[in-house]
Structure formats: C-alpha cells, structure tokens
N, C-alpha and C. Protein backbone atom coordinates (compact mmCIF):
# COMPACT_ATOMS: atom_id res chain seq x y z
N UNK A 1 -22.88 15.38 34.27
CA UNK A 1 -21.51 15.29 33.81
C UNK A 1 -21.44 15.79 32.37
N UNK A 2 -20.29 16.77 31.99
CA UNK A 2 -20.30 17.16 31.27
C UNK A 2 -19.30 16.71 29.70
N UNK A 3 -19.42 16.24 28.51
CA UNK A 3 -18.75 15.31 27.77
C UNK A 3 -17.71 16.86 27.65
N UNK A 4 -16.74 15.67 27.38
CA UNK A 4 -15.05 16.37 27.63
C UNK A 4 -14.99 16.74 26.04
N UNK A 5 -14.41 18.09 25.91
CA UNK A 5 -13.56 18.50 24.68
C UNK A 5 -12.72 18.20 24.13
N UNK A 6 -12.55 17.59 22.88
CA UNK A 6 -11.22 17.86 22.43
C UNK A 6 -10.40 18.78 22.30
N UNK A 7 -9.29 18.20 22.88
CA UNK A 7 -7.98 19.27 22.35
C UNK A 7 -7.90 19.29 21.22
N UNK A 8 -7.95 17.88 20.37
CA UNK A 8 -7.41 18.75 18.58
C UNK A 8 -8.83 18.22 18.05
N UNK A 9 -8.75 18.80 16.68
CA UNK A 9 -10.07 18.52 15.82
C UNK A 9 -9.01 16.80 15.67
N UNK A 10 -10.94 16.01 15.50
CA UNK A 10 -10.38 14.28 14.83
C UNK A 10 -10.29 14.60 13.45
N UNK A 11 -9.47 13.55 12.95
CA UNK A 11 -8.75 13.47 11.80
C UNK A 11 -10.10 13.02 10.89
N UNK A 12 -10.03 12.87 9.62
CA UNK A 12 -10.90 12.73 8.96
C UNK A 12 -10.45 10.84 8.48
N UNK A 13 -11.24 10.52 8.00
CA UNK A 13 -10.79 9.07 7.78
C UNK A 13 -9.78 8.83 6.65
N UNK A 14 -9.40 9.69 6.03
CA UNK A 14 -8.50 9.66 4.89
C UNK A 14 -7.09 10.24 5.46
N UNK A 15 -6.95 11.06 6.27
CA UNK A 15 -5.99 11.42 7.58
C UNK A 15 -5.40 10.37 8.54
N UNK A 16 -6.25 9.47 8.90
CA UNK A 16 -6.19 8.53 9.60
C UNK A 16 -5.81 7.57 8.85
N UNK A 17 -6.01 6.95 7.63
CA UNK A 17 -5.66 5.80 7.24
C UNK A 17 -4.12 6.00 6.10
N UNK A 18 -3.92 7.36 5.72
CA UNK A 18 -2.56 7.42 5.59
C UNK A 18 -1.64 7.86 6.47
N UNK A 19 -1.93 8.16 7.79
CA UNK A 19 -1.46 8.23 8.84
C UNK A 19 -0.63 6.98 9.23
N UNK A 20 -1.68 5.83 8.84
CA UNK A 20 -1.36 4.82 9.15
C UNK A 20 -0.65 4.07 8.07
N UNK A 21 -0.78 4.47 6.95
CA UNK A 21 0.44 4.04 6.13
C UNK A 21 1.86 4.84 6.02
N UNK A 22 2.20 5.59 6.81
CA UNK A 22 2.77 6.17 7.12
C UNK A 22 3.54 5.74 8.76
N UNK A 23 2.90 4.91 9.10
CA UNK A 23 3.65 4.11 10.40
C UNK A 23 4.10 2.80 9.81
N UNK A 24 2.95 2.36 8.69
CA UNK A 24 3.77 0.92 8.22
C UNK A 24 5.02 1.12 7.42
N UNK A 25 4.78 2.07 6.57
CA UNK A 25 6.13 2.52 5.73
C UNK A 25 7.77 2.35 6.53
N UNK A 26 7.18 2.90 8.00
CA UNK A 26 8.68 2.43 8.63
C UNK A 26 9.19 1.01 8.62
N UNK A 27 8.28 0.63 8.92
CA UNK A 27 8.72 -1.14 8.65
C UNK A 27 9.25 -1.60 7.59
N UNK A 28 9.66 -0.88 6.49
CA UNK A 28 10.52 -0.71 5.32
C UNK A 28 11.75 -1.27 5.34
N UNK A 29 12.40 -2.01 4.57
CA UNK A 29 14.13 -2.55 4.85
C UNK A 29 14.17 -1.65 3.57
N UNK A 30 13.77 -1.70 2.56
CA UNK A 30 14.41 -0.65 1.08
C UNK A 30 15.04 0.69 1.52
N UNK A 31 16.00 0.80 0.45
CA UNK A 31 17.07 1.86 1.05
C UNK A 31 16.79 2.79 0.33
N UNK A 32 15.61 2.64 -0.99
CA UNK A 32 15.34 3.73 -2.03
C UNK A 32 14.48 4.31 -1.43
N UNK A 33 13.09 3.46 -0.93
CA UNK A 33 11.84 4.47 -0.74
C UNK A 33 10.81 3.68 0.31
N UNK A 34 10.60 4.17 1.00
CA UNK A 34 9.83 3.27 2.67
C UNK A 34 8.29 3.88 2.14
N UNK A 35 7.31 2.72 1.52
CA UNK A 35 6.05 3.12 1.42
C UNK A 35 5.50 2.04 2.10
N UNK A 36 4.26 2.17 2.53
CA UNK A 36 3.44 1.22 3.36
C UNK A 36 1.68 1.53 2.91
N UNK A 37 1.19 0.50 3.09
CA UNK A 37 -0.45 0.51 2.24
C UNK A 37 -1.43 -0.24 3.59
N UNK A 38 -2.54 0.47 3.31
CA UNK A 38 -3.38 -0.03 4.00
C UNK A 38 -5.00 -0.46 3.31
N UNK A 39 -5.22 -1.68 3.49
CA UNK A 39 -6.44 -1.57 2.58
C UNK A 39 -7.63 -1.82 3.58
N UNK A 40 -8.72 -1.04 2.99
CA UNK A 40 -10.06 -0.70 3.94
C UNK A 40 -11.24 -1.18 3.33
N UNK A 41 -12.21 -1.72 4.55
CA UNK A 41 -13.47 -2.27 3.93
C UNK A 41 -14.22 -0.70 3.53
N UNK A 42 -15.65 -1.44 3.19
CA UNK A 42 -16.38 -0.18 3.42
C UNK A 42 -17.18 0.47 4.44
N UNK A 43 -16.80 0.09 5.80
CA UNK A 43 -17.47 0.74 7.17
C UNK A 43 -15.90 0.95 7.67
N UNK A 44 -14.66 0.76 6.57
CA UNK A 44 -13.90 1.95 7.78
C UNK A 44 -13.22 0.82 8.91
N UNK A 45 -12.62 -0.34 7.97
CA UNK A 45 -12.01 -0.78 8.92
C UNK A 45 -11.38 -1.79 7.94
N UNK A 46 -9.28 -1.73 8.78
CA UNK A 46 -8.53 -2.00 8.48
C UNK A 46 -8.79 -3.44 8.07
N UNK A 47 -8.48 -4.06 6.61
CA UNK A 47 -7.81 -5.74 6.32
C UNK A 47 -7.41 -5.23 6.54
N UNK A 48 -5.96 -5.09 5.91
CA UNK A 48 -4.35 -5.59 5.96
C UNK A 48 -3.85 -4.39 5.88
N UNK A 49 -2.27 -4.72 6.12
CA UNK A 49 -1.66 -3.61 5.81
C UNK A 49 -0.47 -4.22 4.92
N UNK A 50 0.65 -3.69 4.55
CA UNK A 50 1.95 -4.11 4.30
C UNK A 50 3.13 -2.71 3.68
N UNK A 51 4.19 -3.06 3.85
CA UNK A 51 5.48 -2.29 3.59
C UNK A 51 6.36 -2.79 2.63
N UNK A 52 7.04 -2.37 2.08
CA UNK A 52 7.90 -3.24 0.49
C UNK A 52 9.60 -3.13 1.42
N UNK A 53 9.60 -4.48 0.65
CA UNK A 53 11.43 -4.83 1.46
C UNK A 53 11.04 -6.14 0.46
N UNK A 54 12.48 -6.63 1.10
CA UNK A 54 13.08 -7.67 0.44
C UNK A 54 11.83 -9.29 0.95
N UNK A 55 12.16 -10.16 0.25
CA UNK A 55 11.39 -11.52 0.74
C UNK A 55 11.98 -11.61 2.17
N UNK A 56 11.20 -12.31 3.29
CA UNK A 56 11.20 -12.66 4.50
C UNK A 56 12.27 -13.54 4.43
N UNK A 57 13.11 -13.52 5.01
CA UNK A 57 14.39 -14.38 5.91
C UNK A 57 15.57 -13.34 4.83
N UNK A 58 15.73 -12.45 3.56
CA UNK A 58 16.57 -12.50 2.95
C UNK A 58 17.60 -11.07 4.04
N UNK A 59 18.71 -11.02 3.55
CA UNK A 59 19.15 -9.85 3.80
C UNK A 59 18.74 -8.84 3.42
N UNK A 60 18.46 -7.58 4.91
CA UNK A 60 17.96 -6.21 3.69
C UNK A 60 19.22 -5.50 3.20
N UNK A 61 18.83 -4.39 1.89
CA UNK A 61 19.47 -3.97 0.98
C UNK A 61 20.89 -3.61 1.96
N UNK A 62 20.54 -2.44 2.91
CA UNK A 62 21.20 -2.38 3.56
C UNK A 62 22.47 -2.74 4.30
N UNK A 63 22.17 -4.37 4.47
CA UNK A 63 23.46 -4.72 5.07
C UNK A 63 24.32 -5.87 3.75
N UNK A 64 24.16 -5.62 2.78
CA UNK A 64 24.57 -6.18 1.69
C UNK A 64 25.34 -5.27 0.82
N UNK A 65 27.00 -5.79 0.55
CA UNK A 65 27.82 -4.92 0.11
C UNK A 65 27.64 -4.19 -1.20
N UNK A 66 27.88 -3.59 -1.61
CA UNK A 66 27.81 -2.66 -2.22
C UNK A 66 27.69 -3.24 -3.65
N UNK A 67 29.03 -4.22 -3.38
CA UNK A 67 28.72 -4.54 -5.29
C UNK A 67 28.05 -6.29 -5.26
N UNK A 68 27.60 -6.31 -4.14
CA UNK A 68 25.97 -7.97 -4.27
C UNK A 68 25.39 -7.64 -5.34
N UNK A 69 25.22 -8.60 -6.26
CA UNK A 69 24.02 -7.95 -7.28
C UNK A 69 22.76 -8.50 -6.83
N UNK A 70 22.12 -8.58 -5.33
CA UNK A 70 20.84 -8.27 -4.80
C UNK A 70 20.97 -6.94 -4.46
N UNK A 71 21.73 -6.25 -4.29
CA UNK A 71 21.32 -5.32 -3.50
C UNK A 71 20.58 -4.35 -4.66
N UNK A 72 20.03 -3.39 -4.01
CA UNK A 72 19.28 -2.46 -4.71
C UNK A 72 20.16 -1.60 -4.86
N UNK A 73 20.13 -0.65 -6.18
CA UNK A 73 20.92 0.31 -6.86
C UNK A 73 20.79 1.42 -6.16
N UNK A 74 19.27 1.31 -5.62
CA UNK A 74 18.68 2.72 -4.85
C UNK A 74 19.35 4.36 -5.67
N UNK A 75 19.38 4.40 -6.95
CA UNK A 75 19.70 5.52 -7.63
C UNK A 75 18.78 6.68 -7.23
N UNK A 76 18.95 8.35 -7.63
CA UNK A 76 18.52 8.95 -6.91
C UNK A 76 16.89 9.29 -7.98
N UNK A 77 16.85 8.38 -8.80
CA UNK A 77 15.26 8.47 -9.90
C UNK A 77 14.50 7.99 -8.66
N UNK A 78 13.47 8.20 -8.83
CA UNK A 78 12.36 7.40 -7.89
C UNK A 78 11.45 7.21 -8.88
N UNK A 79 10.91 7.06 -9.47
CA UNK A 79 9.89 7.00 -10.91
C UNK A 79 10.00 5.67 -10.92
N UNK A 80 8.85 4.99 -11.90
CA UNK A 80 8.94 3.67 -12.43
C UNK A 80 10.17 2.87 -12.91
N UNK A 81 10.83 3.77 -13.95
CA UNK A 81 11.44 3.44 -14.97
C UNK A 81 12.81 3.62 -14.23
N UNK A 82 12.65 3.71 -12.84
CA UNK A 82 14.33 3.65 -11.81
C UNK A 82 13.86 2.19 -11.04
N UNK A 83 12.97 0.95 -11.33
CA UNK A 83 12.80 -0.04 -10.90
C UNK A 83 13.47 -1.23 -10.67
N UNK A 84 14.46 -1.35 -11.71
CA UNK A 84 15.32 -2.00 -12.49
C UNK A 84 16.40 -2.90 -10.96
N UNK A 85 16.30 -3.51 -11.26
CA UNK A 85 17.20 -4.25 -10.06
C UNK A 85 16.89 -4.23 -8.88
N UNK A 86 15.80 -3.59 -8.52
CA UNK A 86 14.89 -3.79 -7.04
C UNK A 86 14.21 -5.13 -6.88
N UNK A 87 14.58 -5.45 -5.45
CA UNK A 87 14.58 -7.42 -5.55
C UNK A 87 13.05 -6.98 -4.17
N UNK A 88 12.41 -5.41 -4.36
CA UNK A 88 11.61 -5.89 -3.13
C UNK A 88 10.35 -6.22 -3.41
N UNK A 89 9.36 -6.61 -2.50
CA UNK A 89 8.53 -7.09 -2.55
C UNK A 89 7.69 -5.65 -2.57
N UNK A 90 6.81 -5.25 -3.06
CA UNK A 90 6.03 -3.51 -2.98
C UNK A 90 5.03 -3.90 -2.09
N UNK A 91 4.65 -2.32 -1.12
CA UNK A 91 3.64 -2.82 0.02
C UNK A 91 2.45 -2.95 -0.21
N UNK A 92 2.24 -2.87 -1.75
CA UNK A 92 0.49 -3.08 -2.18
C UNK A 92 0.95 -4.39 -1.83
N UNK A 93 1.87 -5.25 -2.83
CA UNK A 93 1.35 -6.61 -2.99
C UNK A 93 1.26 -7.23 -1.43
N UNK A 94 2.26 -6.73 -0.75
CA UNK A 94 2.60 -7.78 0.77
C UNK A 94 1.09 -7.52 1.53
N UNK A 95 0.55 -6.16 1.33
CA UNK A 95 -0.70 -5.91 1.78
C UNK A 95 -1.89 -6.85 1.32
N UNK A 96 -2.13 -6.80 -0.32
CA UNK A 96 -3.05 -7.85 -0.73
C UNK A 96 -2.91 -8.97 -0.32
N UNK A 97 -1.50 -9.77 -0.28
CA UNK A 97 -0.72 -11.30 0.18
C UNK A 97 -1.81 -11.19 1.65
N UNK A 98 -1.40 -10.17 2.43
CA UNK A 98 -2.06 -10.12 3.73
C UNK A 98 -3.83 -10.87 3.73
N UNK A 99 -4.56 -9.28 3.23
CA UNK A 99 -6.15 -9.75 2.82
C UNK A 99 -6.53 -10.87 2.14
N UNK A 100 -5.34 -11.61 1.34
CA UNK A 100 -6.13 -12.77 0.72
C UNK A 100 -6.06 -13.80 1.62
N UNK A 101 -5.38 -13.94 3.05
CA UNK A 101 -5.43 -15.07 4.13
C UNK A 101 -6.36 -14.68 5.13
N UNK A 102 -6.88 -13.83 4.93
CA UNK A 102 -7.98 -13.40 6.13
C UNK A 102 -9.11 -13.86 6.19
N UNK A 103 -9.80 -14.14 6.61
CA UNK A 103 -11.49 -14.66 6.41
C UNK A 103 -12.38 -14.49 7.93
N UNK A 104 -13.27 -14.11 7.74
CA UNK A 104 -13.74 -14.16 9.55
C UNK A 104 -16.00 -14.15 8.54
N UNK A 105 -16.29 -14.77 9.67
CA UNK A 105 -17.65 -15.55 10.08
C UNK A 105 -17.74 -16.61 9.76
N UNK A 106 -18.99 -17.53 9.65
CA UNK A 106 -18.72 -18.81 9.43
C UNK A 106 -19.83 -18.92 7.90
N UNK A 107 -19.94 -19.97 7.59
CA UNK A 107 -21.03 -20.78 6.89
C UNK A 107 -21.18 -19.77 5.48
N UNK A 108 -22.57 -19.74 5.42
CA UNK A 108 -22.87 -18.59 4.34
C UNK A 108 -22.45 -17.11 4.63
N UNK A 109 -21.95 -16.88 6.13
CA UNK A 109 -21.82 -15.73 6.16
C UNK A 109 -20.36 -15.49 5.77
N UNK A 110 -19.47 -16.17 5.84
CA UNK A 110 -17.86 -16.18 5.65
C UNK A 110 -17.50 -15.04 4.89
N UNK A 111 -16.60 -14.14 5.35
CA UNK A 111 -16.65 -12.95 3.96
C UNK A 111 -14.67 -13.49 4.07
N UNK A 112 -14.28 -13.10 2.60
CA UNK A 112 -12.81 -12.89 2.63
C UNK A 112 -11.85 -11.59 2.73
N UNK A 113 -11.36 -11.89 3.34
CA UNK A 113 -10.27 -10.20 3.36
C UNK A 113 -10.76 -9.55 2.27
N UNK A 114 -9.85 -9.84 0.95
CA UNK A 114 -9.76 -9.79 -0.41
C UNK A 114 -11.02 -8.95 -0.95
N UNK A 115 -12.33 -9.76 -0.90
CA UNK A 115 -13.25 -9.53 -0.91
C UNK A 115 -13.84 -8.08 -0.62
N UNK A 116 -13.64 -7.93 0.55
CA UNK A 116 -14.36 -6.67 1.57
C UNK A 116 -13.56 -5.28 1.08
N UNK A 117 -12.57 -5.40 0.34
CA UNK A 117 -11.78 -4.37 0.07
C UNK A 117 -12.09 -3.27 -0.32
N UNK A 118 -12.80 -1.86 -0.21
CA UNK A 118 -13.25 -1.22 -1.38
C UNK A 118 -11.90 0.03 -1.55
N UNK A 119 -11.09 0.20 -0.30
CA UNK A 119 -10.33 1.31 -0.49
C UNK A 119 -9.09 1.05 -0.55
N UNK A 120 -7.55 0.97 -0.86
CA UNK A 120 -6.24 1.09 -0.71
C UNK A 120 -5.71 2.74 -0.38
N UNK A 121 -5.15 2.52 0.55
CA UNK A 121 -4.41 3.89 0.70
C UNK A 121 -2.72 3.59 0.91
N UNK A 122 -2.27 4.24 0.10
CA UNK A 122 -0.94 4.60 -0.52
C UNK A 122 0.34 5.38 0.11
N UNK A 123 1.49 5.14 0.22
CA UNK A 123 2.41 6.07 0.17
C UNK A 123 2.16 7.19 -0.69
N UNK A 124 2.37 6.37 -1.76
CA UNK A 124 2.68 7.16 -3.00
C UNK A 124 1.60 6.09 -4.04
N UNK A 125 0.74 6.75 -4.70
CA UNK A 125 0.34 6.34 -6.34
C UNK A 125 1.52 4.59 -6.55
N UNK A 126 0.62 3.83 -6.88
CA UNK A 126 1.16 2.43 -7.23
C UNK A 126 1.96 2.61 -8.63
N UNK A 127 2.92 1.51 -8.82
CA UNK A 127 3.40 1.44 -10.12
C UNK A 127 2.98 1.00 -10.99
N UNK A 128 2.60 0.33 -12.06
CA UNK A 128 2.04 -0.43 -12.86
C UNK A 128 1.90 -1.62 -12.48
N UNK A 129 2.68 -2.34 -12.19
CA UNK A 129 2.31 -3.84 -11.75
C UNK A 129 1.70 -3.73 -10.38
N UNK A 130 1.67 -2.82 -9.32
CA UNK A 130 0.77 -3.14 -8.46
C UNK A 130 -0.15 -3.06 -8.42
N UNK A 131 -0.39 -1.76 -10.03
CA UNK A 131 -2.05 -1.45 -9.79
C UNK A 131 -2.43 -2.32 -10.49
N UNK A 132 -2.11 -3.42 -11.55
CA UNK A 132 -2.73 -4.30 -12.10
C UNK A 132 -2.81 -5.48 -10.72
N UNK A 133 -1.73 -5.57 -9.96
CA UNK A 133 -2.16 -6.68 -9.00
C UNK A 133 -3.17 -6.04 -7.63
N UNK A 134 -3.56 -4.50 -7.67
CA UNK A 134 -4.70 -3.96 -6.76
C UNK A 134 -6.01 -4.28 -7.70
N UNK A 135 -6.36 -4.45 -9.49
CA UNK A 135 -7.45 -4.20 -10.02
C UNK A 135 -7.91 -5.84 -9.72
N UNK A 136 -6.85 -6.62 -10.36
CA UNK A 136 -7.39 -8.14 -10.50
C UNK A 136 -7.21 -8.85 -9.14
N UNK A 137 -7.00 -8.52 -7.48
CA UNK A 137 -6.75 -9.56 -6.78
C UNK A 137 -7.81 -8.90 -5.91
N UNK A 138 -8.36 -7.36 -5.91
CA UNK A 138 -9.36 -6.96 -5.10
C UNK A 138 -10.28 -6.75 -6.06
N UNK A 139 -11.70 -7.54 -5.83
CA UNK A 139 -12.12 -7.24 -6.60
C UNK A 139 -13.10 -5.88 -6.45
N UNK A 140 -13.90 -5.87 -5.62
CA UNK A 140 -14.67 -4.81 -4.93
C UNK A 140 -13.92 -3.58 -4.56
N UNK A 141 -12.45 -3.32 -5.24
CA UNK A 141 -11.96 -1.83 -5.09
C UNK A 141 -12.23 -1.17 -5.91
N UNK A 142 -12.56 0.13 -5.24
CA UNK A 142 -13.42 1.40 -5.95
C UNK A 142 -12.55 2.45 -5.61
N UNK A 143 -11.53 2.63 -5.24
CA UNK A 143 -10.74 3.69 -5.28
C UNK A 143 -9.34 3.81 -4.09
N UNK A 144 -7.96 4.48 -4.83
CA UNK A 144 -6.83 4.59 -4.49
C UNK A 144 -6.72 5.18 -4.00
N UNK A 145 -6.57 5.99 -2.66
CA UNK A 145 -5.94 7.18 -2.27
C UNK A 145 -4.55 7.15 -1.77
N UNK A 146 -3.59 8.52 -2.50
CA UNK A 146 -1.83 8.41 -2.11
C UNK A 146 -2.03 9.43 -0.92
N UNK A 147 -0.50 9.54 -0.34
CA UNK A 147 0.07 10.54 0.17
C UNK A 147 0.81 11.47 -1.07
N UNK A 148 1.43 10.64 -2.02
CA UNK A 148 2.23 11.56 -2.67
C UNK A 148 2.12 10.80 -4.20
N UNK A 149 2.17 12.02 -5.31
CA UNK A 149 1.78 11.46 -6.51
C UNK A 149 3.42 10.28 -7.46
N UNK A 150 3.25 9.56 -8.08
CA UNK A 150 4.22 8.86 -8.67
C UNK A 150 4.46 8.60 -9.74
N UNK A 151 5.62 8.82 -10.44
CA UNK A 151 6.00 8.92 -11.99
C UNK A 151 6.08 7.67 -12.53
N UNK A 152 4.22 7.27 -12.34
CA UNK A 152 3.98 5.98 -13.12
C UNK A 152 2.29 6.25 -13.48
N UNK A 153 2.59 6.66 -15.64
CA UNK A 153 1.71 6.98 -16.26
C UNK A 153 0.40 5.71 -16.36
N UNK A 154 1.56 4.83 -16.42
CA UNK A 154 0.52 3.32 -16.82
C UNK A 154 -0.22 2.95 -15.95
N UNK A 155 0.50 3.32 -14.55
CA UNK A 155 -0.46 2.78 -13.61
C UNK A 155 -1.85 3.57 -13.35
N UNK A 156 -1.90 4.91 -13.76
CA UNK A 156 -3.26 5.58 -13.40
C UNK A 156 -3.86 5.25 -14.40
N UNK A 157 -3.52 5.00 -16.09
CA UNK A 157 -4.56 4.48 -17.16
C UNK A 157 -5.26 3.04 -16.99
N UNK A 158 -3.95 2.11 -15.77
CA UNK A 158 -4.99 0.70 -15.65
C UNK A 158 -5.62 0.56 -14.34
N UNK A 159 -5.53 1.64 -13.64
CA UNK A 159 -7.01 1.49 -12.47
C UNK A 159 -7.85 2.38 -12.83
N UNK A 160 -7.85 3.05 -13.94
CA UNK A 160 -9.03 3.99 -14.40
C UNK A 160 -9.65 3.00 -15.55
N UNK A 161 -9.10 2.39 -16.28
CA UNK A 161 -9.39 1.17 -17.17
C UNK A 161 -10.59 0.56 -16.45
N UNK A 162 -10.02 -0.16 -15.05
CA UNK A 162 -9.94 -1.16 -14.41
C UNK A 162 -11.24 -0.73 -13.34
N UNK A 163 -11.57 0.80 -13.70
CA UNK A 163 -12.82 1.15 -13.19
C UNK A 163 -12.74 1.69 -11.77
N UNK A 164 -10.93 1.71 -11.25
CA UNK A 164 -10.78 2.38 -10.02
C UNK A 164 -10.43 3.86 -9.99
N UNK A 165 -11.26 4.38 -9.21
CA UNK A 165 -10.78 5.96 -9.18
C UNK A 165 -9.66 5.97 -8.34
N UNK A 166 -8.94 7.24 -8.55
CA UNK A 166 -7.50 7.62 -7.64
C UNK A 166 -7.23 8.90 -7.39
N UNK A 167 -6.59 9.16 -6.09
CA UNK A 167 -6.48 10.65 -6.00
C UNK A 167 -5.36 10.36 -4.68
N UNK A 168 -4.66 11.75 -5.11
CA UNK A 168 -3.50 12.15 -4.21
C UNK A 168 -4.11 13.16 -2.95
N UNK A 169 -4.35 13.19 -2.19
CA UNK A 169 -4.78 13.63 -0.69
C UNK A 169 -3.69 14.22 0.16
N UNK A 170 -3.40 15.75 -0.27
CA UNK A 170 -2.65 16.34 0.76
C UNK A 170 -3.38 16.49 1.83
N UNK A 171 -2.70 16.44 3.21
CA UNK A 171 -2.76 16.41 4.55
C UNK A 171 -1.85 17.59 5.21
C-alpha cells in the first residue's frame, strides 16, 4: 500500500497557529478590531486561546446605542493611542485568564497552563498593557509572533526589555 499524497503542501507551525488565531478573532463582539491569541507550549501544543470583547454577561458594543457611554467609539485610528473608551477585555489577557486555570498531571509532575507557555501568537503585535501582562503572567515566554504589525512603540521596547523576542509573520 502506497502512503497517499497531499493535495496541498502542510502549513508550517507558525501558519497554523495564526490560522488559528484567526478563527478565534471571530469570536470577537468589538466593533473596532476582532483579534484573537493563541498561546503555545514548547512541543507545539495549544494552552489557551482568547478574543477581546466586552466582560461576559455585558452587552456587546454593537447592540448598545450610540450615545451609551459603554459603548466603544470604534473611531477609524486603530493604534494605541485610539484606546480611549474601549470597555473590552484584549484577547492576550482573556487568553492568559484562560492558561492560568489550566493544570494537568498530578503530584510533582503537575505542570500549569501559565507555566508551559513559551509562544503567543497574535492578531496583531500587543499593546502595551498586554505585553506587560504577556511578560509578567507567562513566565517561560520567549517570543511573540503577529499576523499584522501595531502602532504600539512601548509595547515592543517592554517584551524586548522583558527578554521576549517578536516578529510579524506574513503568510
């Protein structure tokens, strides 16, 4: 018997895992910008994932009138410094929130989500406060990879600080 061909070349693992932040991103309620994160051990396998929206039970931006002052401004900046009145939760943090409830073996072997982390992969490049909440809540991360780069200076000086490398990965 002869092993079957692929039809397409396999994706490379950096293909595949913003692929897949790229399916969580839909799970998005924000009306500005649908990003989704996935964070990876180091053999290549999914903790957590998460998508940025509003806190769980609230209304999304969406169905909230126009002049709510929850709703998001969703102006047409996308940069850091267009943050201002966004009530969502960003999909690094809901992702980390994720890995820090995880735990699997027992005894001395117990490892934590959190823990096992070495990779995050990105929509887009984190903002400043997520990459300070990707440096200090994972500790064993060694590097960021985006889909798309983001007009947030501070955040690449504090995971390079912070000893994490980062890079934008066209596909």
């Amino acid at each position: 018997m002869q092993p079957s061909k692929l039809i397409r070349p396999r994706p490379s693992w950096d293909e595949h895992w913003l692929a897949m932040c790229e399916t969580a991103s839909h799970m998005s309620t924000c009306i500005r910008r649908e990003v989704g994160c996935v964070l990876v051990s180091e053999n290549n396998r999914a903790i957590a994932t998460g998508f940025n929206g509003v806190p769980s039970g609230w209304a999304h931006c969406s169905e909230l009138a126009h002049d709510d002052p929850l709703r998001c401004p969703a102006d047409s900046n996308r940069g850091e410094s267009s943050l201002g009145g966004c009530f969502a939760i960003h999909a690094e943090e809901n992702a980390i929130d994720e890995a820090e409830t995880i735990s699997y073996g027992s005894g001395q072997e117990e490892v934590y989500g959190a823990w096992s982390v070495v990779r995050a992969y990105v929509s887009c490049l984190p903002c400043t406060s997520c990459a300070l909440q990707l440096i200090t809540r994972l500790p064993n991360l060694k590097e960021v990879v985006a889909k798309e780069d983001y007009d947030a200076p501070g955040a690449k000086a504090v995971l390079e600080r912070g000893g994490v490398s980062w890079r934008v990965q066209s596909w």
